[in-house]
Structure formats: C-alpha cells, structure tokens
C-alpha atoms as a PDB file:
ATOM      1  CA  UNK A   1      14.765 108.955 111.308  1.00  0.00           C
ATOM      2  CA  UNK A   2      14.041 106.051 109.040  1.00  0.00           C
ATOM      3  CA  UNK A   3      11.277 103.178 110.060  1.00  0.00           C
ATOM      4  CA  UNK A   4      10.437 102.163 113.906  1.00  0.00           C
ATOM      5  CA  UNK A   5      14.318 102.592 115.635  1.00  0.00           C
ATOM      6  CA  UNK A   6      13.986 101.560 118.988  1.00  0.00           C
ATOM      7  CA  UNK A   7      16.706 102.604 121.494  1.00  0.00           C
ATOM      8  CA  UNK A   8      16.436 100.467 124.718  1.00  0.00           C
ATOM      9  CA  UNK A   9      18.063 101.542 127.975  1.00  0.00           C
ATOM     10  CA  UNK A  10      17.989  99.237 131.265  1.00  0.00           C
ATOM     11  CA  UNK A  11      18.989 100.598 134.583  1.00  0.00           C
ATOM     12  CA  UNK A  12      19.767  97.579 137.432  1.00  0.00           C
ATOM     13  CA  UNK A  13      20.694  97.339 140.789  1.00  0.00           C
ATOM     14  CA  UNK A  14      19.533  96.354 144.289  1.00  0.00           C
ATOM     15  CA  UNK A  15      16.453  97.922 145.427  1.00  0.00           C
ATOM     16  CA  UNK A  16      17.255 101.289 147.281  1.00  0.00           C
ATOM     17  CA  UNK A  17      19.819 102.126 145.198  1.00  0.00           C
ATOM     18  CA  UNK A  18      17.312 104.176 143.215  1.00  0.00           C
ATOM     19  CA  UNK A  19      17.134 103.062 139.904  1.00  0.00           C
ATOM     20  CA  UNK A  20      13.313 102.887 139.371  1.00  0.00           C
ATOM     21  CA  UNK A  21      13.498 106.599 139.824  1.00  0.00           C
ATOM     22  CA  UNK A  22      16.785 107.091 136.964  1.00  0.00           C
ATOM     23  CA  UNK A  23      13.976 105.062 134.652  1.00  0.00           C
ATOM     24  CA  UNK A  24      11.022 107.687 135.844  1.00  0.00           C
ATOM     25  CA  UNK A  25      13.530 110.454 135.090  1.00  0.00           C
ATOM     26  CA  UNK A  26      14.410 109.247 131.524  1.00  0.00           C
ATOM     27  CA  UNK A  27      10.744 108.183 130.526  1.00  0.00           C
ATOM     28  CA  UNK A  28       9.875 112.503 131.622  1.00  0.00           C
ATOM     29  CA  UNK A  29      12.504 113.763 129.750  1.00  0.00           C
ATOM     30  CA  UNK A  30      11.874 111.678 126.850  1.00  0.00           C
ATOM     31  CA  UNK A  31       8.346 111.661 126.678  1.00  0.00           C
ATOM     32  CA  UNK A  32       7.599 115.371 127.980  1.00  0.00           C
ATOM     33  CA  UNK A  33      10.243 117.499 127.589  1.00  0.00           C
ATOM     34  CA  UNK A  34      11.670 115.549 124.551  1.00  0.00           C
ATOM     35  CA  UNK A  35       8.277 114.763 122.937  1.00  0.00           C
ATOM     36  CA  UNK A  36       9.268 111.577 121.426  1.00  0.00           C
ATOM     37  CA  UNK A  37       7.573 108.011 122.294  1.00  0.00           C
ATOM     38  CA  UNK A  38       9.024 106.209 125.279  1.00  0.00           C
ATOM     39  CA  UNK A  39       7.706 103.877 127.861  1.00  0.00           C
ATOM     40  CA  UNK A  40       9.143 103.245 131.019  1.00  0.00           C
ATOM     41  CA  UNK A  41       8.836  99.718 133.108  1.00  0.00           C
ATOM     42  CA  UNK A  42       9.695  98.430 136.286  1.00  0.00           C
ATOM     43  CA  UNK A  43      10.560  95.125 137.802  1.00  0.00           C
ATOM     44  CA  UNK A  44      11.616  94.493 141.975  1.00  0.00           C
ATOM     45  CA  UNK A  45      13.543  91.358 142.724  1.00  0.00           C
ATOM     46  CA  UNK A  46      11.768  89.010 145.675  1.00  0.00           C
ATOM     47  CA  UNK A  47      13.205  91.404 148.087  1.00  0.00           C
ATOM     48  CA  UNK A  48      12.470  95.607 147.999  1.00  0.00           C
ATOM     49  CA  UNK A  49      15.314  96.417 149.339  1.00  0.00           C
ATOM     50  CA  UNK A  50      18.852  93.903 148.917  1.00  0.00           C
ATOM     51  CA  UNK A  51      16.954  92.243 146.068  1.00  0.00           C
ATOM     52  CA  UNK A  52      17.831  92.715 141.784  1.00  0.00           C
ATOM     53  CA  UNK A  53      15.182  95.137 140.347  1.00  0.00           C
ATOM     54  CA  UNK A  54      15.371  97.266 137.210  1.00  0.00           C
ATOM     55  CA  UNK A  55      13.751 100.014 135.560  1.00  0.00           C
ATOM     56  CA  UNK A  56      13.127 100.088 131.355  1.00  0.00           C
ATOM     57  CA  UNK A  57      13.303 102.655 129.033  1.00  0.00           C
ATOM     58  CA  UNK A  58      12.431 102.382 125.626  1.00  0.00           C
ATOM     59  CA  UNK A  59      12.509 105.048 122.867  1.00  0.00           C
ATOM     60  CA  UNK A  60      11.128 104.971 119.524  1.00  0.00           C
ATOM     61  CA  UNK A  61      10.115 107.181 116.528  1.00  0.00           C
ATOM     62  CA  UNK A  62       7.122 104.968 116.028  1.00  0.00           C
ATOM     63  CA  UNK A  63       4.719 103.226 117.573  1.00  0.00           C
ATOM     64  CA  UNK A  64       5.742 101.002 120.919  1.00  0.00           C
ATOM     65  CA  UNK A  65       3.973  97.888 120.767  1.00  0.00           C
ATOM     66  CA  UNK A  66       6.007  95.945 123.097  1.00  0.00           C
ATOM     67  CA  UNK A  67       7.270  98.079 126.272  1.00  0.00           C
ATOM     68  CA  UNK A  68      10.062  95.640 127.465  1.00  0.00           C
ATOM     69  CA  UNK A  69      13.910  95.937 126.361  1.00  0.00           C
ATOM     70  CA  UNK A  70      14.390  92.782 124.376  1.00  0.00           C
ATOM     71  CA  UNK A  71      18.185  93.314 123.501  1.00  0.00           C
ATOM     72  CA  UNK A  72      19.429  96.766 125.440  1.00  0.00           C
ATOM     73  CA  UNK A  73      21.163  99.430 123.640  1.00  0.00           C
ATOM     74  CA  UNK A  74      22.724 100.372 126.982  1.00  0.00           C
ATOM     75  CA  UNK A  75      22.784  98.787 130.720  1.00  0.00           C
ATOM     76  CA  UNK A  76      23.310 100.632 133.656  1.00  0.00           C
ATOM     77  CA  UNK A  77      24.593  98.232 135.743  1.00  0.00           C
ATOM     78  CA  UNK A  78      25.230  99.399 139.859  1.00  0.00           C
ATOM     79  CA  UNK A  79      25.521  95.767 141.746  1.00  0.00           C
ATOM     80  CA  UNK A  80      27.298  92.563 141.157  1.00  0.00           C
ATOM     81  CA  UNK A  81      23.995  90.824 141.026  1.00  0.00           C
ATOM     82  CA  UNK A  82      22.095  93.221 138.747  1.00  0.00           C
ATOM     83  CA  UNK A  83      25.178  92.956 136.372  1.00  0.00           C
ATOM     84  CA  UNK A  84      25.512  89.638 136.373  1.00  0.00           C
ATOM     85  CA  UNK A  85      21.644  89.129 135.641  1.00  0.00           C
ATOM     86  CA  UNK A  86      21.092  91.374 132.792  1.00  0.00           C
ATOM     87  CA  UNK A  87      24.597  91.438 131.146  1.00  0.00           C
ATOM     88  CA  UNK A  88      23.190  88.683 128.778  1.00  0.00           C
ATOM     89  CA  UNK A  89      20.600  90.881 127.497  1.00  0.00           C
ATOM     90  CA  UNK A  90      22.880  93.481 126.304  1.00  0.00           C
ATOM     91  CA  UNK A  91      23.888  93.970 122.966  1.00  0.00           C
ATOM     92  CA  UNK A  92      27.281  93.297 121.134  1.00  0.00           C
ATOM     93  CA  UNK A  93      29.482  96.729 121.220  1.00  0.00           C
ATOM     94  CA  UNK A  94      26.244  98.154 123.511  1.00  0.00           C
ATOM     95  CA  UNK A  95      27.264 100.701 126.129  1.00  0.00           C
ATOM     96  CA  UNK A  96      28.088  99.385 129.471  1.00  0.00           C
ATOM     97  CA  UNK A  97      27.718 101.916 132.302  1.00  0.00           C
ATOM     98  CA  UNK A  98      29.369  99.974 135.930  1.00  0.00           C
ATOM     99  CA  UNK A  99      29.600 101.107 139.267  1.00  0.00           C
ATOM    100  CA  UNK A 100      33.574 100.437 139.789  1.00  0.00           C
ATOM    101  CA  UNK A 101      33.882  99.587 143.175  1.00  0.00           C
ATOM    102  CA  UNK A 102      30.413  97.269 142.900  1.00  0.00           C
ATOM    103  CA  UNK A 103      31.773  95.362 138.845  1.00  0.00           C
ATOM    104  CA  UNK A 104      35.300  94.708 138.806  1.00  0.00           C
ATOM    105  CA  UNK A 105      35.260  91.704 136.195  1.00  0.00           C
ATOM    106  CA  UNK A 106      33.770  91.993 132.997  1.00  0.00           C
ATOM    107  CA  UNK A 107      34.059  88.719 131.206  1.00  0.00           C
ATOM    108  CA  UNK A 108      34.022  89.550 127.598  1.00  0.00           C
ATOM    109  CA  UNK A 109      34.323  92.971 128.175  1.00  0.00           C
ATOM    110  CA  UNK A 110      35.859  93.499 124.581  1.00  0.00           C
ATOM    111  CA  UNK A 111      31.779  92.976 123.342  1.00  0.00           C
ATOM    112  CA  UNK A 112      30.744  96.325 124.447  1.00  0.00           C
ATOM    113  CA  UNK A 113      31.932 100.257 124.930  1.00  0.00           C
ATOM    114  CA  UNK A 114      32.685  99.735 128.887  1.00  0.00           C
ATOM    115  CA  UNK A 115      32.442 102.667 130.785  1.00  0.00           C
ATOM    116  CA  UNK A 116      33.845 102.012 134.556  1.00  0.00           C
ATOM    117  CA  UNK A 117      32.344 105.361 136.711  1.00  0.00           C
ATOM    118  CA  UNK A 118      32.481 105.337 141.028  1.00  0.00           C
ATOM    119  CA  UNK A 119      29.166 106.211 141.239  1.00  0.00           C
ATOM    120  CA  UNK A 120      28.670 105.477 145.041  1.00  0.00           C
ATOM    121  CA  UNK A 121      31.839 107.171 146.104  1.00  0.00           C
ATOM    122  CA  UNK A 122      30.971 110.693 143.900  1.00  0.00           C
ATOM    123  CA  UNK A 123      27.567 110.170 145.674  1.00  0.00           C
ATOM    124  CA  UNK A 124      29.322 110.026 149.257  1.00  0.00           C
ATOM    125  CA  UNK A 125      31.496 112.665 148.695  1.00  0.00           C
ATOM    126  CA  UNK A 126      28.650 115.194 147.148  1.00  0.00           C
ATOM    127  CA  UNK A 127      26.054 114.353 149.703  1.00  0.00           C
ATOM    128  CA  UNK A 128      25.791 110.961 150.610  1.00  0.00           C
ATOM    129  CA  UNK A 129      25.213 107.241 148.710  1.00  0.00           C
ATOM    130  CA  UNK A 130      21.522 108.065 148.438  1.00  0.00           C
ATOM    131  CA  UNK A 131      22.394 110.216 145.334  1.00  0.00           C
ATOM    132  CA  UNK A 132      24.223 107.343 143.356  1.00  0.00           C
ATOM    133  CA  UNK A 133      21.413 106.841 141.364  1.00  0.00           C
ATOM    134  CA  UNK A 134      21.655 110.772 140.034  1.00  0.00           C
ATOM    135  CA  UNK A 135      25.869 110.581 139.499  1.00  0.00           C
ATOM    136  CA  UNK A 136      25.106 107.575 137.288  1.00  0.00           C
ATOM    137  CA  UNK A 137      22.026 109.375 135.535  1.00  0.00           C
ATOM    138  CA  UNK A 138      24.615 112.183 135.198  1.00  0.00           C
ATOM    139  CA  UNK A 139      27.630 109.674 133.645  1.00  0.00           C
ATOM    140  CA  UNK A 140      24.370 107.759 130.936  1.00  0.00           C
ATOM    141  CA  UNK A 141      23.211 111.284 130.122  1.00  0.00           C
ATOM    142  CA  UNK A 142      27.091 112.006 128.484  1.00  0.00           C
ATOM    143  CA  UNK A 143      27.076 108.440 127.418  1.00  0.00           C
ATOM    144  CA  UNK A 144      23.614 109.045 125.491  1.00  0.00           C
ATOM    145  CA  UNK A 145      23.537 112.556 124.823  1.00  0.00           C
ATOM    146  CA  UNK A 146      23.068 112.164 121.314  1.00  0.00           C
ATOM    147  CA  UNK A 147      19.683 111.292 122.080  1.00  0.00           C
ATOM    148  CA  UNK A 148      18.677 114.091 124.182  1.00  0.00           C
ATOM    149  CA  UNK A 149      19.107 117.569 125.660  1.00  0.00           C
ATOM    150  CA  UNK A 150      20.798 118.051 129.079  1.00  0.00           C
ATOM    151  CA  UNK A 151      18.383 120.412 129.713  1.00  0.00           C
ATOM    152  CA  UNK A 152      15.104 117.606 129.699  1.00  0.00           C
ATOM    153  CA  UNK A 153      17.174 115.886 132.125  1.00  0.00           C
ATOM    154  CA  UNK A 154      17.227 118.496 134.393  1.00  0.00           C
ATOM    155  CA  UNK A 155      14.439 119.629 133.862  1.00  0.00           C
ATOM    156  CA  UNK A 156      13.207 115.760 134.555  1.00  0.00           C
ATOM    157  CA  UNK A 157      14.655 115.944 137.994  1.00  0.00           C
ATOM    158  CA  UNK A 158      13.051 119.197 138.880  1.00  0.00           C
ATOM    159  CA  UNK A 159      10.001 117.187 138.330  1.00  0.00           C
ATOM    160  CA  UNK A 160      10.785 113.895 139.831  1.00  0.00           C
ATOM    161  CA  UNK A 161      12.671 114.756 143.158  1.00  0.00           C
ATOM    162  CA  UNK A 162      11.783 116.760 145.782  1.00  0.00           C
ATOM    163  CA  UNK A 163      12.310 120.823 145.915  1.00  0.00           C
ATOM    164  CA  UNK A 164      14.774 120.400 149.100  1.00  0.00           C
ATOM    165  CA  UNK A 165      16.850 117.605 147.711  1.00  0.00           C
ATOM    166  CA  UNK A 166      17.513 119.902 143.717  1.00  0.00           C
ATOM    167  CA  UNK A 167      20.705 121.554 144.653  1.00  0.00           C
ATOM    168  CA  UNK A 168      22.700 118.132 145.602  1.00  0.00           C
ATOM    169  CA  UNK A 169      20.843 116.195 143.304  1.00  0.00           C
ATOM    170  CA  UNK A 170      21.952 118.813 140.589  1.00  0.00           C
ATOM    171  CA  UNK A 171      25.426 118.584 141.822  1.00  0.00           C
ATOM    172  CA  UNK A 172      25.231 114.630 141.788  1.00  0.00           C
ATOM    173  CA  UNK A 173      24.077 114.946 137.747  1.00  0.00           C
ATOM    174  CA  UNK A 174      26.778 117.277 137.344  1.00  0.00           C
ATOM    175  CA  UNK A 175      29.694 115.236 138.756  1.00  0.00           C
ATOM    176  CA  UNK A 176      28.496 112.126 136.916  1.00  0.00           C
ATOM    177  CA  UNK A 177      28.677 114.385 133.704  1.00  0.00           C
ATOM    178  CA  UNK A 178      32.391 115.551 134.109  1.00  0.00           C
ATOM    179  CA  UNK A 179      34.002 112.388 135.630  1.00  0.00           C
ATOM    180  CA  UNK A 180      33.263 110.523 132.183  1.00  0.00           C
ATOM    181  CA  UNK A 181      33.715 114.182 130.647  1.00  0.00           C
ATOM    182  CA  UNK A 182      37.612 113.734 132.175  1.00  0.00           C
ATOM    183  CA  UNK A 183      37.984 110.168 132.145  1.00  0.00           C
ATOM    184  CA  UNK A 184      36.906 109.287 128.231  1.00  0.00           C
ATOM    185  CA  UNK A 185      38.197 112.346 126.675  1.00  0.00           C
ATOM    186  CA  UNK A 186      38.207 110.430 123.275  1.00  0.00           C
ATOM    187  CA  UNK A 187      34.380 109.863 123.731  1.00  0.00           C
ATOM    188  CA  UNK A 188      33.030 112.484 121.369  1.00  0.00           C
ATOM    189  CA  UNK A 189      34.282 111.065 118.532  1.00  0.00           C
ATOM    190  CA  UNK A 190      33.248 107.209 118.976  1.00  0.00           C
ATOM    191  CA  UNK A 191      29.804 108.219 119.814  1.00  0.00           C
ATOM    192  CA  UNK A 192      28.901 110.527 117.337  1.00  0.00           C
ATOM    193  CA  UNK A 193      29.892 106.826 114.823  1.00  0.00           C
ATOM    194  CA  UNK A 194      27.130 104.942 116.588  1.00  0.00           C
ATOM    195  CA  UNK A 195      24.511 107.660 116.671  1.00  0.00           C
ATOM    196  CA  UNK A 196      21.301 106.321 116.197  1.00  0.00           C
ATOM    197  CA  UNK A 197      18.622 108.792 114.804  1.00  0.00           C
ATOM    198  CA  UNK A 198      16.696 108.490 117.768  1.00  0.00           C
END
C-alpha cells in the first residue's frame, strides 16, 4: 500500500431507508474487524424521515485528517433525490450502486461502472422493505470486496442489528450478494483492474 490511499464510500437515501446504519456497519467492519483506519459520518436532510441524508465512509492506510468524502470512490444511491444530490460528487468511472425501481435515468451514465440492483423489492420479498438497506450492503460488499472480508461484514451486522432481526438480515446480505453475483457475471475480472491497495 503506497502513501495515504483513501477509498471513499457514500451511502444516500431518504431517511428510514436505513442508510446511516449500512455506514455504521462499514465503519465496524473496517475499523474493528478489518483493523484498518476508517471514519464514518452522518448527515439528515431537513426532514428525518422523507428527507436526503447520507452516511460516509472513508478508508485509509494513513492518517485521516479530513473525515468527509470529497470525491467518492463509490455511491450508494437508493432515492431519486439522494441520487440526484450526490451524483456530482462521484468520481469519473466510480462505482454506482442504484436502487432500480427508485433511478431509472442516469445521465452520463457512461462516466461510471453502473450497477442497477432492486434493492427494495429483494427486501419485500425476504422480509419486508425495512431490510433494503442490508440487500444493498449485500450488492456494495461484492462490488467492494477487494477491500474487505465477507466475514467483517457479517460479523459487523451481528454487532450492529439486533439478535431477533440476524437470520433475515443475513438472508437480506446474502441476496444482495448473489443478484449482482448472477447479474454481472463478468465482474471479477473488471474489478480486480481497479483494485486499489486499500
């Protein structure tokens, strides 16, 4: 790993869609089960619930002296409005993680490695839309896994989410792992170009 690589990961979407908890997840399995430096941030639109927020993770092998994404590495994006806010900020050929049914136009979508996933409707049919937030963490995971071990993840949730709510939720992470598993079967290959050293 050569000099200060950060690698800066921004989950949005309207609030009650879970995505401060994704970030909590990812900052535990980074920074405890990962051991590497990572800080995770949080911002709520004017409105809890309905409103854009967003939860920050960012990764380095050195010191973090600023805690905020300034260009993302990868956006999680599960609403119209949380897309449309933080597309900007994403970098060119970043990854680009959408809720399908939520982000059906990407306007330049030839800029980054698009990865369309229907995050709500795996959640419905595994347990309900309250687990939308853990598909998608299960679809970034396969997107990112060249950063981290599956296992952290998991082990992440264990820690994050309550005891009664593990098996679905582990189900949820699952299916988000094999839809892009089965849907970007050339995946491996283009990923494994852009690793990062992180």
């Amino acid at each position: 790993m050569g000099g200060d690589r950060r690698y800066e990961i921004r989950i949005a979407g309207f609030g009650g869609q879970g995505v401060i908890t994704v970030g909590k997840i990812l900052g535990t399995a980074f920074s405890v089960f990962e051991g590497k430096n990572s800080v995770n941030t949080q911002s709520y639109g004017p409105e809890s619930r309905g409103g854009a927020c967003k939860s920050e993770v960012v990764v380095s092998d050195g010191q973090i002296n600023y805690p905020y994404v300034r260009k993302a590495d990868v956006l999680v994006a599960l609403s119209c409005l949380a897309f449309e806010t933080y597309i900007p900020d994403l970098k060119k050929d970043g990854i680009l993680l959408v809720d399908s049914r939520s982000i059906t136009d990407i306007p330049e979508q030839d800029q980054y490695r698009v990865y369309r996933v229907p995050t709500a409707e795996i959640a419905s049919e595994t347990g309900g839309v309250k687990y939308q937030n853990i598909v998608a963490l299960g679809a970034l995971y396969y997107l990112i896994r060249d950063h981290l071990e599956e296992s952290s993840l998991r082990e992440a949730i264990k820690e994050n989410l309550p005891p009664e709510t593990r098996d679905v939720n582990m189900a949820a992470f699952t299916k988000g792992i094999q839809y892009v598993k089965d849907h970007y079967q050339a995946l491996g290959t283009r990923e494994k170009s852009h690793g990062q050293g992180i």
